[in-house]
N, C-alpha and C. Protein backbone atom coordinates (compact mmCIF):
# COMPACT_ATOMS: atom_id res chain seq x y z
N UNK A 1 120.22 134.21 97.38
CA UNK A 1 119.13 133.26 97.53
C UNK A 1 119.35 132.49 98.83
N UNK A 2 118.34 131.59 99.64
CA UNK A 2 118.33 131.48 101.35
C UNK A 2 118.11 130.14 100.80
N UNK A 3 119.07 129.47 101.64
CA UNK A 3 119.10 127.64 101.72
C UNK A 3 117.80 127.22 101.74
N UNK A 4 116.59 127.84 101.90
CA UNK A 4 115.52 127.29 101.80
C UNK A 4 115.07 127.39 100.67
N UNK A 5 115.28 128.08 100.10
CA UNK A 5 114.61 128.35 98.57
C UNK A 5 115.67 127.44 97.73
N UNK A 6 116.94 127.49 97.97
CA UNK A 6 118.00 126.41 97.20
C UNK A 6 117.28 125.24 97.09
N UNK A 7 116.83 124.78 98.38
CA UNK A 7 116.19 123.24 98.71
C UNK A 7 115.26 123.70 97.52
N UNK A 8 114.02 124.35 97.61
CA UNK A 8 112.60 123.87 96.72
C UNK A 8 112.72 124.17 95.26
N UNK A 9 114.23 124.94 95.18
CA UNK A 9 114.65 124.54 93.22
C UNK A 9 115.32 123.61 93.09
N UNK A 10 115.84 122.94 93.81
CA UNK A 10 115.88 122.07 93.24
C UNK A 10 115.17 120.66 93.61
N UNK A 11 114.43 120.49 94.64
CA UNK A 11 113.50 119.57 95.34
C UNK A 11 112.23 119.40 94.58
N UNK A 12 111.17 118.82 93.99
CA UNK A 12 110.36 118.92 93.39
C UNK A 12 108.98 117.99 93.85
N UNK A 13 108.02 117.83 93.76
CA UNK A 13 106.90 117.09 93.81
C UNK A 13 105.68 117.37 92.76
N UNK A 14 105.71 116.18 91.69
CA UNK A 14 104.66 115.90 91.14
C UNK A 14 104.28 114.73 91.09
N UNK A 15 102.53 114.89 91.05
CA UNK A 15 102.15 113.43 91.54
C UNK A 15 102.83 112.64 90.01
N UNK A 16 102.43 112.87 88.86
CA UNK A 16 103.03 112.32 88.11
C UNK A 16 104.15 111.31 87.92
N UNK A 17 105.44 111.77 88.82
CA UNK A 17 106.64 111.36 88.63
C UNK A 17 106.43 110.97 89.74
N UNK A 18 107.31 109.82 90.10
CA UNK A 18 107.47 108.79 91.00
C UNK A 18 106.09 108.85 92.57
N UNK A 19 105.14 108.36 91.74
CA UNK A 19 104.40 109.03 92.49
C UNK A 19 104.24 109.80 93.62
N UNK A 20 104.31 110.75 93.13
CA UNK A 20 104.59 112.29 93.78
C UNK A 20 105.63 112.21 94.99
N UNK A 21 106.70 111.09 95.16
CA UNK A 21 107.31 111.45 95.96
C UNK A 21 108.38 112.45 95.69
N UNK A 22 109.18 113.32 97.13
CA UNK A 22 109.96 114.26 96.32
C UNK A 22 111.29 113.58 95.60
N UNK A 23 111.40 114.64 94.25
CA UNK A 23 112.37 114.34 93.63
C UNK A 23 113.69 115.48 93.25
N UNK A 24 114.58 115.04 92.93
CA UNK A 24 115.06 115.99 92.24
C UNK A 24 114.67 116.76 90.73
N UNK A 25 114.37 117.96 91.01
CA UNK A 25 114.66 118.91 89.20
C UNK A 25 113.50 117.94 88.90
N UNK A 26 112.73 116.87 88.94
CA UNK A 26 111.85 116.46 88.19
C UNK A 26 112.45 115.18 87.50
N UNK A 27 113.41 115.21 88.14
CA UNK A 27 113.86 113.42 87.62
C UNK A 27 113.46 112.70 88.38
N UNK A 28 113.71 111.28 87.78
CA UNK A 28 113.31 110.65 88.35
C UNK A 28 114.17 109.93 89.40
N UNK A 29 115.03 110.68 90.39
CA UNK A 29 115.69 110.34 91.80
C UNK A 29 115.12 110.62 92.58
N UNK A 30 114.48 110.14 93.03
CA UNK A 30 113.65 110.25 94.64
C UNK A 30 114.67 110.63 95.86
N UNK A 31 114.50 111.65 96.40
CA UNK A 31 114.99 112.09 97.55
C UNK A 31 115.38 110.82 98.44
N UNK A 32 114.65 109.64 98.31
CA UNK A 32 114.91 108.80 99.33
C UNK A 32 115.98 108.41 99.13
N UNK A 33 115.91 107.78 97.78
CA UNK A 33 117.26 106.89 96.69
C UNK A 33 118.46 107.73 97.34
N UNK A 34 118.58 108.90 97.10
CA UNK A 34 119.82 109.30 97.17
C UNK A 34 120.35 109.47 98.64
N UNK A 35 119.41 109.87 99.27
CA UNK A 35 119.75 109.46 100.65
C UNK A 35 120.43 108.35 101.35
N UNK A 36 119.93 107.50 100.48
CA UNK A 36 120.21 106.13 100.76
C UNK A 36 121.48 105.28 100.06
N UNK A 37 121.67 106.08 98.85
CA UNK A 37 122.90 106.17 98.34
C UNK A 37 124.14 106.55 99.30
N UNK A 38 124.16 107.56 99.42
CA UNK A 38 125.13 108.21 100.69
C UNK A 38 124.94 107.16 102.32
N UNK A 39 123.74 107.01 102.77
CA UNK A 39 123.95 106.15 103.97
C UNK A 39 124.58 105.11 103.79
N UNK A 40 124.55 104.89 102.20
CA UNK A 40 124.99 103.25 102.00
C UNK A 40 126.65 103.22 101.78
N UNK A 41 127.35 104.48 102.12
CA UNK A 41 128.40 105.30 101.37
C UNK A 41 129.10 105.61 100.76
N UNK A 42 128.00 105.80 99.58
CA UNK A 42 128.76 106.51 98.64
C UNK A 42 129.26 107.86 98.73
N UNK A 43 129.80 108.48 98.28
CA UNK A 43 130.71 109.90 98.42
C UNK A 43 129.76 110.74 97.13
N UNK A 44 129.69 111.59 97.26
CA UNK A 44 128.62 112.72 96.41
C UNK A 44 129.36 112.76 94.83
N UNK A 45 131.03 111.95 95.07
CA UNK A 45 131.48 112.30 93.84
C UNK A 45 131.21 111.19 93.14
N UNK A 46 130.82 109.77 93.08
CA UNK A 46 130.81 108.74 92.94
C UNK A 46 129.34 108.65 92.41
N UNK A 47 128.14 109.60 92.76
CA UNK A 47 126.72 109.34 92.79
C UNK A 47 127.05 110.24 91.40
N UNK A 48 127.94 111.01 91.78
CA UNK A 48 127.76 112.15 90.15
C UNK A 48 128.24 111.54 88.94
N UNK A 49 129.63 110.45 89.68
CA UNK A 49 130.26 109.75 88.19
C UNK A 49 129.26 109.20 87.70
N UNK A 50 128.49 108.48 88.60
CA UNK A 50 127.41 107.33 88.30
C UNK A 50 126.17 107.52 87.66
N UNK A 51 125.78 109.02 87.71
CA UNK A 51 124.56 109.70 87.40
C UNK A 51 125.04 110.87 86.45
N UNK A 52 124.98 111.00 85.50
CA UNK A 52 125.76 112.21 84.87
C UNK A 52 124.89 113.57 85.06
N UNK A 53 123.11 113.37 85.22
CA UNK A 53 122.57 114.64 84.97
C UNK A 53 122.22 114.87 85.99
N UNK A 54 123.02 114.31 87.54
CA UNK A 54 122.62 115.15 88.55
C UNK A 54 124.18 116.22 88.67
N UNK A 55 123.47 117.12 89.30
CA UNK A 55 124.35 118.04 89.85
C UNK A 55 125.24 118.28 91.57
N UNK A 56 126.09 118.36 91.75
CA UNK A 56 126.25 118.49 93.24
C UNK A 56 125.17 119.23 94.47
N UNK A 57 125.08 120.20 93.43
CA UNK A 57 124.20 120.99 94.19
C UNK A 57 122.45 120.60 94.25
N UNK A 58 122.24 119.59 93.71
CA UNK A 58 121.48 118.76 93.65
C UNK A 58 121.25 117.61 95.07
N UNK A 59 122.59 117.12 95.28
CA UNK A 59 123.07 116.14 96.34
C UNK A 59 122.59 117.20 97.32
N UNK A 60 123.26 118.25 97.31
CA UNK A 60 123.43 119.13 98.62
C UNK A 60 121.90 119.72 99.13
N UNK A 61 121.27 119.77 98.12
CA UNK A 61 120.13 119.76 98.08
C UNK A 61 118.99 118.88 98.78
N UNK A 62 119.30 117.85 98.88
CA UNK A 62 118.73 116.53 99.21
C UNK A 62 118.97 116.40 100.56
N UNK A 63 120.21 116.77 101.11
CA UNK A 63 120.76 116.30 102.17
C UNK A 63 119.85 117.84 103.35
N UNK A 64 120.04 119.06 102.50
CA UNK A 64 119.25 120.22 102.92
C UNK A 64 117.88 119.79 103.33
N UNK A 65 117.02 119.62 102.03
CA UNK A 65 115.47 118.68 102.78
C UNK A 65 115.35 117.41 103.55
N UNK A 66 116.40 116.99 103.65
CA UNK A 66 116.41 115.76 104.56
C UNK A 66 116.68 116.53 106.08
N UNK A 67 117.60 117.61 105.92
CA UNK A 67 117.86 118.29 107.56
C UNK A 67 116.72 118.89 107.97
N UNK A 68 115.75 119.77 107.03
CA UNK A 68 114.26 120.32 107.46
C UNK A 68 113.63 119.00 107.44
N UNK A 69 113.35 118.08 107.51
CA UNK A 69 112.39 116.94 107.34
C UNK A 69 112.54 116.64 108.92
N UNK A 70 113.85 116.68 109.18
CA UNK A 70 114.64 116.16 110.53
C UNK A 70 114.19 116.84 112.00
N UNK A 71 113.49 118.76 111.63
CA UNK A 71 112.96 119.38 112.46
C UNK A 71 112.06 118.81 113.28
N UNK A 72 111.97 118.12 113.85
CA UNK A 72 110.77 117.94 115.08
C UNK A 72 111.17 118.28 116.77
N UNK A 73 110.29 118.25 117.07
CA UNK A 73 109.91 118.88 118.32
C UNK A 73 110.06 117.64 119.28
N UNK A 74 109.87 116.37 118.92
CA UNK A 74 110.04 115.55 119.96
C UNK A 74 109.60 114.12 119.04
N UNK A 75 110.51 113.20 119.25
CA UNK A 75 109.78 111.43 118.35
C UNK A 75 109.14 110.68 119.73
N UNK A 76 108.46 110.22 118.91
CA UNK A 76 107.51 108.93 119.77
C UNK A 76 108.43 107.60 119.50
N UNK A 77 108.50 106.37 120.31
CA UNK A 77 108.61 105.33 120.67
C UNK A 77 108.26 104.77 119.21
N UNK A 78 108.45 104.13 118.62
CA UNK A 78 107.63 103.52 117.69
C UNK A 78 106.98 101.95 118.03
N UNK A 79 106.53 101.60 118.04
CA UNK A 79 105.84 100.12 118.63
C UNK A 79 105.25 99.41 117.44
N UNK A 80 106.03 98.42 117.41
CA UNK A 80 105.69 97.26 116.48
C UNK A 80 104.11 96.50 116.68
């Protein structure tokens, strides 16, 4: 199976759940949360003690759609 397809089993979007932002497996961890977990730094083993029904490969997952999210071609300036 190709790291891209890893990402979208376990990456999910329904509007339903957190409104439709992406999540994991359909829980309710928002791709952002956990992102932000780790920037904030936690260690992937610490998010798992803390969370029992995520999986590593879950984390790894997250960090995968966060690197395709990351693809661009060029950023703009942002202006307040």
């Amino acid at each position: 199976m190709g790291q891209t397809q890893h990402i979208y089993d376990r990456i999910t979007v329904d509007a339903a759940i957190c409104h439709g932002k992406p999540c994991i497996r359909g829980l309710r961890y928002p791709v952002e949360t956990v992102l932000e977990w780790l920037a904030g730094g936690m260690s992937i083993d610490e998010i798992l003690a803390d969370y029992e029904d995520l999986e590593r490969e879950d984390i790894l997952a997250v960090l995968g759609f966060a690197a395709r999210l990351a693809h661009v071609k060029r950023l703009e300036r942002l202006v307040a």
